[in-house]
N, C-alpha and C. Protein backbone atom coordinates (compact mmCIF):
# COMPACT_ATOMS: atom_id res chain seq x y z
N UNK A 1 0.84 -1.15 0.00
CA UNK A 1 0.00 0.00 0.00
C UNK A 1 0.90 1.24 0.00
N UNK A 2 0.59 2.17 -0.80
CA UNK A 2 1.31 3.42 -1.06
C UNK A 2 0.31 4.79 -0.11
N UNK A 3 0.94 5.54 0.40
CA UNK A 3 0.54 6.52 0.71
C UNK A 3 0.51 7.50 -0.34
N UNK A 4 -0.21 8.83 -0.12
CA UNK A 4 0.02 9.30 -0.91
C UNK A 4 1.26 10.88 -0.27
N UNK A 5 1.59 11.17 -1.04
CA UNK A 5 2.59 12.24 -0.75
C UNK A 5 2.56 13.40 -1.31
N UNK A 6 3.01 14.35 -0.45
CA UNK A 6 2.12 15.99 -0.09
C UNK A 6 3.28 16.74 -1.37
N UNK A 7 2.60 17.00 -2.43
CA UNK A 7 3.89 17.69 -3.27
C UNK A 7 3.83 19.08 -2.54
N UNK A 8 5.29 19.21 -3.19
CA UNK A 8 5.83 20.81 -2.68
C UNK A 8 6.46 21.66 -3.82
N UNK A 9 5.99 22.78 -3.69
CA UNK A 9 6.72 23.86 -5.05
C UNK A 9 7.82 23.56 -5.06
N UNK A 10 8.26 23.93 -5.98
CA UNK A 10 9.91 23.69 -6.15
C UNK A 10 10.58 25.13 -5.82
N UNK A 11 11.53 24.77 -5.34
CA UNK A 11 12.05 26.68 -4.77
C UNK A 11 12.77 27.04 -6.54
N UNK A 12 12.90 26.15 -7.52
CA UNK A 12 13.26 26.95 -8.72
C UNK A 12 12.32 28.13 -8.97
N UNK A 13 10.87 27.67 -8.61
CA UNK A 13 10.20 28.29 -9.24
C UNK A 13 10.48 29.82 -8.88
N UNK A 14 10.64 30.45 -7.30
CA UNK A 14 11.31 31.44 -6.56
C UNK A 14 12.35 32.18 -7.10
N UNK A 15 13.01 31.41 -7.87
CA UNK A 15 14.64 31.76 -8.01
C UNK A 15 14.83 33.07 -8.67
N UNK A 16 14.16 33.57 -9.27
CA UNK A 16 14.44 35.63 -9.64
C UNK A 16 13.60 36.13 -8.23
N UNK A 17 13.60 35.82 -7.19
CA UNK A 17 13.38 36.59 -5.97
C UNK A 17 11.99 36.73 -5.57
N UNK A 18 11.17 37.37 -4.87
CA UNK A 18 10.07 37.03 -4.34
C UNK A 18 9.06 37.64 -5.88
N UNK A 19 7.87 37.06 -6.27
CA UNK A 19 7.36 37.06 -6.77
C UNK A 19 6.25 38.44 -6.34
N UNK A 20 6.49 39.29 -7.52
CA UNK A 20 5.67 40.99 -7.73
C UNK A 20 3.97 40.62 -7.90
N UNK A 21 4.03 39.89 -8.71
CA UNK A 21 2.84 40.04 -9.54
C UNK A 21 1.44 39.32 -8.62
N UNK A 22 1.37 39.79 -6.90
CA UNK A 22 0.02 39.36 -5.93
C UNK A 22 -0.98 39.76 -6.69
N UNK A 23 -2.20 39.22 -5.71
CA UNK A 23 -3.12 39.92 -6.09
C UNK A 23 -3.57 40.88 -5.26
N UNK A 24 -4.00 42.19 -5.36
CA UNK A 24 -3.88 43.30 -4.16
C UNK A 24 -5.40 44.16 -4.24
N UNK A 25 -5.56 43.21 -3.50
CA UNK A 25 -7.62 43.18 -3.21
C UNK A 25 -7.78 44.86 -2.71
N UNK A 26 -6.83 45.64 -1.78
CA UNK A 26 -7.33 47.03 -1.50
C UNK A 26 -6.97 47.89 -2.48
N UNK A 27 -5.89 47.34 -3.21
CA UNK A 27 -5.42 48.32 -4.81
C UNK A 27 -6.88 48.63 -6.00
N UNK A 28 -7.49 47.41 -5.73
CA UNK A 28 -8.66 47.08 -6.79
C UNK A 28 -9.64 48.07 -6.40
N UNK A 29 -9.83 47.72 -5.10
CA UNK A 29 -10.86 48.52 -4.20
C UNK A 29 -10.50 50.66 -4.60
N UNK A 30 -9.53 50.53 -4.53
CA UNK A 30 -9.27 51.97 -4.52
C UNK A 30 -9.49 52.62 -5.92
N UNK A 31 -9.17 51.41 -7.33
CA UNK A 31 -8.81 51.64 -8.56
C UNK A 31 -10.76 52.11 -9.01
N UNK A 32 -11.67 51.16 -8.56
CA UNK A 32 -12.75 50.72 -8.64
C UNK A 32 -13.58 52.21 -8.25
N UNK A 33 -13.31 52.53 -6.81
CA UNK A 33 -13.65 53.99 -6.39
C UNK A 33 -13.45 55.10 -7.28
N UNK A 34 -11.80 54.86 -7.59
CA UNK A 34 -11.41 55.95 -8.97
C UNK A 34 -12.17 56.49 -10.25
N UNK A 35 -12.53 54.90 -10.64
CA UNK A 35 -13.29 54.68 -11.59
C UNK A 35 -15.03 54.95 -11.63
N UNK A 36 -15.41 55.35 -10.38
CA UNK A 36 -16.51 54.88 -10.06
C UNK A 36 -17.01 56.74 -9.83
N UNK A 37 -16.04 57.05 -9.27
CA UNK A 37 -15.83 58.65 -8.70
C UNK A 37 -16.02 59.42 -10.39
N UNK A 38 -14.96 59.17 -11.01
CA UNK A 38 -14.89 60.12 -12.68
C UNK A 38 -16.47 59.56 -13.14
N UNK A 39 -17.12 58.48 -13.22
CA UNK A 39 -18.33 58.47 -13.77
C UNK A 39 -19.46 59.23 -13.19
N UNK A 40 -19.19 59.39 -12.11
CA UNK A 40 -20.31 60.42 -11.36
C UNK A 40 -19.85 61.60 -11.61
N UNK A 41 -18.89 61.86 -11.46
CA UNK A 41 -18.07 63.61 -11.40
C UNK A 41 -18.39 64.13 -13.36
N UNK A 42 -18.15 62.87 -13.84
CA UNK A 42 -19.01 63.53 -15.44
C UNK A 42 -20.60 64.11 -15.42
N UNK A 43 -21.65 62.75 -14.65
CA UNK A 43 -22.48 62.73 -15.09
C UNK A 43 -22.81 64.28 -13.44
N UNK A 44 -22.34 65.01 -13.49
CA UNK A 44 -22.89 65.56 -12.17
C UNK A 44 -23.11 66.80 -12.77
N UNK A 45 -22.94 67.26 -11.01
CA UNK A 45 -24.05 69.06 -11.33
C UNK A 45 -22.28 69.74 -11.75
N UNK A 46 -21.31 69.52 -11.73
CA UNK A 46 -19.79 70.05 -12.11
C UNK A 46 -19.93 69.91 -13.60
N UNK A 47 -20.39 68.86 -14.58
CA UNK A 47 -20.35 68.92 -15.64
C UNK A 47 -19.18 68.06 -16.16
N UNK A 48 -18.90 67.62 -17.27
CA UNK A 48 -17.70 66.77 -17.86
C UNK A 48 -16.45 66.95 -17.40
N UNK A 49 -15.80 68.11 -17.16
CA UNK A 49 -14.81 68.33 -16.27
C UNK A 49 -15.06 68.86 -14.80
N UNK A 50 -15.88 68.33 -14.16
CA UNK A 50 -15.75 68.64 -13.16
C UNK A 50 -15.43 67.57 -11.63
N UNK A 51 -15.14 68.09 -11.06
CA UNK A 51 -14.35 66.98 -9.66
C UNK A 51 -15.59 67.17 -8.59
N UNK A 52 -15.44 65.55 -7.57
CA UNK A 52 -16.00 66.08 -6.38
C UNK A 52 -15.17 66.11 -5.18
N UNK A 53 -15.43 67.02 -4.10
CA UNK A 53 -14.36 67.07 -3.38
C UNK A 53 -14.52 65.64 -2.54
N UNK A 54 -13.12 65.92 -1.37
CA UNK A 54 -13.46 64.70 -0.46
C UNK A 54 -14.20 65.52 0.45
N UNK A 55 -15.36 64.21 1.37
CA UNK A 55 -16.30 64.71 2.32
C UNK A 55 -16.26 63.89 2.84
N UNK A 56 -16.49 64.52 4.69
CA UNK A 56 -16.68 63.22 5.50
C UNK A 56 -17.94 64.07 6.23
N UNK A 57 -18.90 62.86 6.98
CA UNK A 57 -19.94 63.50 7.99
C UNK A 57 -19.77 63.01 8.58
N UNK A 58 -20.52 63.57 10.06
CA UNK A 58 -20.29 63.38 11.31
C UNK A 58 -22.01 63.21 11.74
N UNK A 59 -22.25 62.59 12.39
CA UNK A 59 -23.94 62.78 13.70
C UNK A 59 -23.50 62.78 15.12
N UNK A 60 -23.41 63.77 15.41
CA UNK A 60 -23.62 63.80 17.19
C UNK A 60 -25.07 64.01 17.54
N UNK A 61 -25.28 63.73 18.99
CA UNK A 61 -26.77 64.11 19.51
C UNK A 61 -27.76 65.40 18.81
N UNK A 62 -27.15 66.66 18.62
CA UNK A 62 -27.93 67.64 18.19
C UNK A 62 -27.84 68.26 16.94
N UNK A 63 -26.64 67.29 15.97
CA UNK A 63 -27.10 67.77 14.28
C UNK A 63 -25.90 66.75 13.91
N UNK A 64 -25.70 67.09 12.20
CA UNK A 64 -25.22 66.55 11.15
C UNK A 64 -24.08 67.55 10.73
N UNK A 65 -23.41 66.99 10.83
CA UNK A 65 -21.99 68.03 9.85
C UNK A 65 -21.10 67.17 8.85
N UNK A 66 -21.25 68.52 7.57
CA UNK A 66 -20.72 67.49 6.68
C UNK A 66 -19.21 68.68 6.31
N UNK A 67 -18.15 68.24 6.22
CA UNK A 67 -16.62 68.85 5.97
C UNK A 67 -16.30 68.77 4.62
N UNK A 68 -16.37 69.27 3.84
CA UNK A 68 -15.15 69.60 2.56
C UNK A 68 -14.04 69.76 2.08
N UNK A 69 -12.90 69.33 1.91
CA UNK A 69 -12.38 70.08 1.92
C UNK A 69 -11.74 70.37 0.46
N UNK A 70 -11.92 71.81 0.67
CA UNK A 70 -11.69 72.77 -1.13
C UNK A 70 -10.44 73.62 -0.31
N UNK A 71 -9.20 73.27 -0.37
CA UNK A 71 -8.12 74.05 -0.64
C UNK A 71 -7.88 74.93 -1.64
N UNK A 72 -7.79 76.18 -1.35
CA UNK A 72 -7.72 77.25 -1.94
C UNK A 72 -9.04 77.84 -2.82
N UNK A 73 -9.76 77.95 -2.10
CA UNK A 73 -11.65 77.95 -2.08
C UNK A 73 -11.40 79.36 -1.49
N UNK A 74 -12.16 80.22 -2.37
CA UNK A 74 -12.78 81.32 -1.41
C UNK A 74 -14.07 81.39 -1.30
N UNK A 75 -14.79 81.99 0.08
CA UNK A 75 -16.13 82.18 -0.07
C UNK A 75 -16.92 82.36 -1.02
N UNK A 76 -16.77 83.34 -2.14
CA UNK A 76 -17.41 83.64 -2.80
C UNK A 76 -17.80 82.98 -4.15
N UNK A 77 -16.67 81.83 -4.33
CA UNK A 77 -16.20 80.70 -5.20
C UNK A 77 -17.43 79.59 -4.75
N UNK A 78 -17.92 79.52 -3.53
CA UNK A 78 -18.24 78.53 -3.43
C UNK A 78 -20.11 78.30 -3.27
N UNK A 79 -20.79 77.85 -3.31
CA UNK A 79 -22.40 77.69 -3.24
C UNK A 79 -22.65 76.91 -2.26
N UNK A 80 -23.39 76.83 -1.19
CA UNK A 80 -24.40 75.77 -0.28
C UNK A 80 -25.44 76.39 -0.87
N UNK A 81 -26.55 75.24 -1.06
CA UNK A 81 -27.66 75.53 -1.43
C UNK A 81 -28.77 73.76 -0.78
N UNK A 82 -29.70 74.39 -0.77
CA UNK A 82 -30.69 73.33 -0.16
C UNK A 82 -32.12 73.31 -1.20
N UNK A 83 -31.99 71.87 -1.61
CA UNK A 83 -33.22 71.77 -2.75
C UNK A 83 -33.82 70.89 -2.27
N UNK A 84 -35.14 70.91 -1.99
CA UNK A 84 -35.88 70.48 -1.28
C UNK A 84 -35.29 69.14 -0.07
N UNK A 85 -35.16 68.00 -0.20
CA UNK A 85 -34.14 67.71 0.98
C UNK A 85 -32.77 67.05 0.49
N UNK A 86 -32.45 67.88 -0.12
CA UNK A 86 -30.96 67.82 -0.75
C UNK A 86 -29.88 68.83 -0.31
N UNK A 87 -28.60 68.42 -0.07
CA UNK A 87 -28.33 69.80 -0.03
C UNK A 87 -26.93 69.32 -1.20
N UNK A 88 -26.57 71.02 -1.41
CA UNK A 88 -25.98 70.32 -2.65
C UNK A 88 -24.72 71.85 -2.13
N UNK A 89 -23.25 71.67 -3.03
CA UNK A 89 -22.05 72.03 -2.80
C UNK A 89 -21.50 71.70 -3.68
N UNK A 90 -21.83 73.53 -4.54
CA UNK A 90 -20.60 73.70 -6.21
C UNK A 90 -20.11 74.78 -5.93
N UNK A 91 -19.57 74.78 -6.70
CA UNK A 91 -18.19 75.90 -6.75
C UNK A 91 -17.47 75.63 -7.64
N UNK A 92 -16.32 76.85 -7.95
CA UNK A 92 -15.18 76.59 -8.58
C UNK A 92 -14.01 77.08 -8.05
N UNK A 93 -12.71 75.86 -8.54
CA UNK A 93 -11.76 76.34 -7.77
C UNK A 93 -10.92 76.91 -8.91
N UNK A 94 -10.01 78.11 -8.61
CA UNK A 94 -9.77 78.49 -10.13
C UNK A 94 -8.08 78.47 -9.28
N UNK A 95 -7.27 79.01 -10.33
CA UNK A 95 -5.58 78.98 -9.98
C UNK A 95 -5.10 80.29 -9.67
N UNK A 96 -4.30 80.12 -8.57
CA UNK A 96 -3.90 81.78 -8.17
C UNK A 96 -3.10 82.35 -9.22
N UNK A 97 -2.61 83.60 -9.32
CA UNK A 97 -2.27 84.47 -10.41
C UNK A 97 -0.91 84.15 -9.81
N UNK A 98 -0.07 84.65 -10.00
CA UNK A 98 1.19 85.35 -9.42
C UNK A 98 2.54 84.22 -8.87
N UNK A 99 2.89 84.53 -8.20
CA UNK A 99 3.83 83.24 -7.76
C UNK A 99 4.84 83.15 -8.41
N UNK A 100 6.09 81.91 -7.95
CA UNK A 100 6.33 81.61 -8.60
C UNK A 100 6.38 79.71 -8.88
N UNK A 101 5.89 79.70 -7.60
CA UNK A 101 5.51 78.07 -7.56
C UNK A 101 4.35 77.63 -7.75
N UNK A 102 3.92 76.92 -8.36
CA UNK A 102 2.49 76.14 -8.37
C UNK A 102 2.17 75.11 -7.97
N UNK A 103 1.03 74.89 -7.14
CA UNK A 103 0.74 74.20 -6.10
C UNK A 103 0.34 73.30 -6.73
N UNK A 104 -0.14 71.70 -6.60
CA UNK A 104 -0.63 70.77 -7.45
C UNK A 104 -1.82 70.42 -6.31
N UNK A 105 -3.42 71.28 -6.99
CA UNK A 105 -4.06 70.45 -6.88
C UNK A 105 -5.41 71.18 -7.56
N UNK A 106 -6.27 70.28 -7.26
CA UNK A 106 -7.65 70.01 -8.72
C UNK A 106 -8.02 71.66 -8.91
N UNK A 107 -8.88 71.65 -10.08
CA UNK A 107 -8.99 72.91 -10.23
C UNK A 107 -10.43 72.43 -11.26
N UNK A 108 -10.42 73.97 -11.30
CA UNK A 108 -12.41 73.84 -11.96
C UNK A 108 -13.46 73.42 -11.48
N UNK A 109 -14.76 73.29 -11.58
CA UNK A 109 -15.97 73.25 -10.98
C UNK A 109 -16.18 72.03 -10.45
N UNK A 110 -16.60 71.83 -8.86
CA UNK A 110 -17.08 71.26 -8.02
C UNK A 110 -18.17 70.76 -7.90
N UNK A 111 -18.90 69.67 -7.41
CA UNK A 111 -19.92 69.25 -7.05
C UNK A 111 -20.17 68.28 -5.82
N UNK A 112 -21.31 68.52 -5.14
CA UNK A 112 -21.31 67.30 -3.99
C UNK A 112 -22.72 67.13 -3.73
N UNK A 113 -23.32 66.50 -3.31
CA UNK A 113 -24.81 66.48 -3.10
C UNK A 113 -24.49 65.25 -2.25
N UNK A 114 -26.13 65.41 -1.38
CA UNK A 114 -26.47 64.83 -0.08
C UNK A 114 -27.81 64.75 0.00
N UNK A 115 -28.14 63.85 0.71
CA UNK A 115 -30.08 63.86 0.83
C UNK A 115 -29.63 63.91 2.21
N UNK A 116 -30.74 64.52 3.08
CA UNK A 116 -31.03 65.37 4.19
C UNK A 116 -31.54 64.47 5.00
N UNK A 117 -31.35 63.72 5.97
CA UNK A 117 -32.01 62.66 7.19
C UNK A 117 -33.58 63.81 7.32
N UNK A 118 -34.49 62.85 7.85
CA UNK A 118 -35.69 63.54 8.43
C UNK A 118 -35.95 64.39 8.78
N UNK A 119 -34.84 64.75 10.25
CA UNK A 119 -34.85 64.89 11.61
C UNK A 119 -33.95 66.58 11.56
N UNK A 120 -33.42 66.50 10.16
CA UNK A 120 -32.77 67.77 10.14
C UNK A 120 -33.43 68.67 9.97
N UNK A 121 -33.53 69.97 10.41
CA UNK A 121 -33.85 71.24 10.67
C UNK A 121 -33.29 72.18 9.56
N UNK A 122 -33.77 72.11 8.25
CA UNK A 122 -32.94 73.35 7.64
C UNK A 122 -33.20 74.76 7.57
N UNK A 123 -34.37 74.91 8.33
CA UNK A 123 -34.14 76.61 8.72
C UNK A 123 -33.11 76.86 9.77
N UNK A 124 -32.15 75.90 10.21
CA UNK A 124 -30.91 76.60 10.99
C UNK A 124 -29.69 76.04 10.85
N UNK A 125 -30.16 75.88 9.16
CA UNK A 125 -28.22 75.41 9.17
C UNK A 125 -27.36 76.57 9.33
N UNK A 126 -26.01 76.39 9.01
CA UNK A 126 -25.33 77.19 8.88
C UNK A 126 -23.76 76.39 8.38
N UNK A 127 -23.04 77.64 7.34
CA UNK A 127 -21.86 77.05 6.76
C UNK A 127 -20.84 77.87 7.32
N UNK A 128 -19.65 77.54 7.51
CA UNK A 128 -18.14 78.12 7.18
C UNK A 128 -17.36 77.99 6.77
N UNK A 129 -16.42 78.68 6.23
CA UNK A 129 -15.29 78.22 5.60
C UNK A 129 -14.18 78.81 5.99
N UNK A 130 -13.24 77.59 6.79
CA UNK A 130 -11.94 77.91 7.59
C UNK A 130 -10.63 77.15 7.12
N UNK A 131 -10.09 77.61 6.47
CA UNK A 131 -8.63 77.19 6.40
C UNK A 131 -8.80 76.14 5.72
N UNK A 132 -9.19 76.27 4.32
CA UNK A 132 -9.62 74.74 3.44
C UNK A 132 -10.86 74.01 3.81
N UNK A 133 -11.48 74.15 4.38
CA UNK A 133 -12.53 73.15 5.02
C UNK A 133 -13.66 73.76 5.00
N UNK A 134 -14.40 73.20 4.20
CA UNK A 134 -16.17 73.71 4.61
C UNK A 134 -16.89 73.18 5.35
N UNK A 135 -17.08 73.67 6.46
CA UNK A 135 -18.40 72.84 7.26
C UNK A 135 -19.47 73.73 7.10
N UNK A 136 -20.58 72.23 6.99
CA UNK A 136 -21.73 72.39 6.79
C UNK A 136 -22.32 71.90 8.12
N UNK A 137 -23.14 72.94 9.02
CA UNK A 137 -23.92 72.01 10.24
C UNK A 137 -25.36 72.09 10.08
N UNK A 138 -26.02 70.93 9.74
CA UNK A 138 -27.58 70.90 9.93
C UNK A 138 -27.94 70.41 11.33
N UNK A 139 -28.57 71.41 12.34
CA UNK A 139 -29.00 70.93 13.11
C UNK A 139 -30.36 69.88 13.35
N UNK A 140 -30.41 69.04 14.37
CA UNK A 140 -31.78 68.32 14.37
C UNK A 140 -32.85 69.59 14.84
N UNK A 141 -34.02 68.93 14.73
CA UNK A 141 -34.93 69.55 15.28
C UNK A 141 -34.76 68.60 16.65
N UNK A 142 -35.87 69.76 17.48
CA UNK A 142 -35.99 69.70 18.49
C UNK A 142 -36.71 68.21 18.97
N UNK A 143 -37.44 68.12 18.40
CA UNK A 143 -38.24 66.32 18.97
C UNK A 143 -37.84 65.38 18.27
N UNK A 144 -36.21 65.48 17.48
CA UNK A 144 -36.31 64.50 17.43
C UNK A 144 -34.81 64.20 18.20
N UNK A 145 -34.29 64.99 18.72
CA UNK A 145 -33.25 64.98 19.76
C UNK A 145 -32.71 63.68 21.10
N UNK A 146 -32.49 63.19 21.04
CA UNK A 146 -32.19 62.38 22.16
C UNK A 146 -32.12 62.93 23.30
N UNK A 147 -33.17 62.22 24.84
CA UNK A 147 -32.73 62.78 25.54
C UNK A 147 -32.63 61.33 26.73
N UNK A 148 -32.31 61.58 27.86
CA UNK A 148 -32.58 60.15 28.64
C UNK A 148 -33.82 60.62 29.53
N UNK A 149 -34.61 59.46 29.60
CA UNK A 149 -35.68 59.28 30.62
C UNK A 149 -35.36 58.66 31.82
N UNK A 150 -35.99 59.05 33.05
CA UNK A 150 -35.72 58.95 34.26
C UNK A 150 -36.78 57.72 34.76
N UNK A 151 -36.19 56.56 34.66
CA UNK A 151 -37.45 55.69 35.29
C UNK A 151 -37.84 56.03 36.86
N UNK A 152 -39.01 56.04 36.26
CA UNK A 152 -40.03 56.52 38.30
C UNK A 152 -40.33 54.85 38.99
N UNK A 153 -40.05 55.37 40.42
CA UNK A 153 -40.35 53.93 40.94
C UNK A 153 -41.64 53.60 41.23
């Protein structure tokens, strides 16, 4: 009776050094986003050349904040606007005059859009823009706020 026996790669196969060509499942993931990002950023409110920025949001207990950030954005460059429960964030970023270095990063018209949770209050948002960063804060309304209840004995 023969067993059977466990083959093993051959280390020739190794022999020009560790092998490049993995497969790199978060490379795909990122390539995929890339790809996924330019098809929206065509079909958007920016138009064929236009970019969306990066955004992150936040929910704490008493509203929603959403961050932008448009480096080298001026106020007046930029739009918040609220369509019915959308809120939406265009602008354009254009290139400074003068200098003699140039900075590398996106340029031309912006877009971002958002649908609005329930619970948000948009007669008291409010925006700013500080040092690259747009925040957007939609507060909740009032009932729908978290609060804790006191069990009675």
């Amino acid at each position: 009776m023969t067993l059977p026996v466990p083959r093993r790669r051959s280390l020739e196969r190794w022999r020009g050094g560790w092998p490049t060509d993995f497969w790199d499942p978060l490379g795909e993931f990122a390539q995929l986003r890339e790809r996924m990002g330019r098809l929206f950023e065509q079909a958007g409110e920016a138009g064929p050349a236009g970019w969306t920025p990066w955004v992150e949001t936040e929910e704490s207990d008493d509203a929603y904040v959403v961050r932008a950030e448009l480096p080298g954005t001026k106020r007046e460059d930029v739009n918040v606007e609220l369509r019915g429960n959308e809120l939406y964030l265009t602008g354009e970023v254009t290139e400074e005059e003068g200098g003699g270095a140039t900075l590398r990063r996106r340029q031309g018209r912006f877009a971002y859009r958002a649908s609005l949770p329930s619970d948000a209050d948009p007669e008291k948002i409010g925006a700013q823009l500080a040092d690259g960063v747009l925040t957007v804060r939609l507060p909740k309304a009032a009932q729908a706020r978290s609060r804790r209840i006191e069990i009675e004995r």
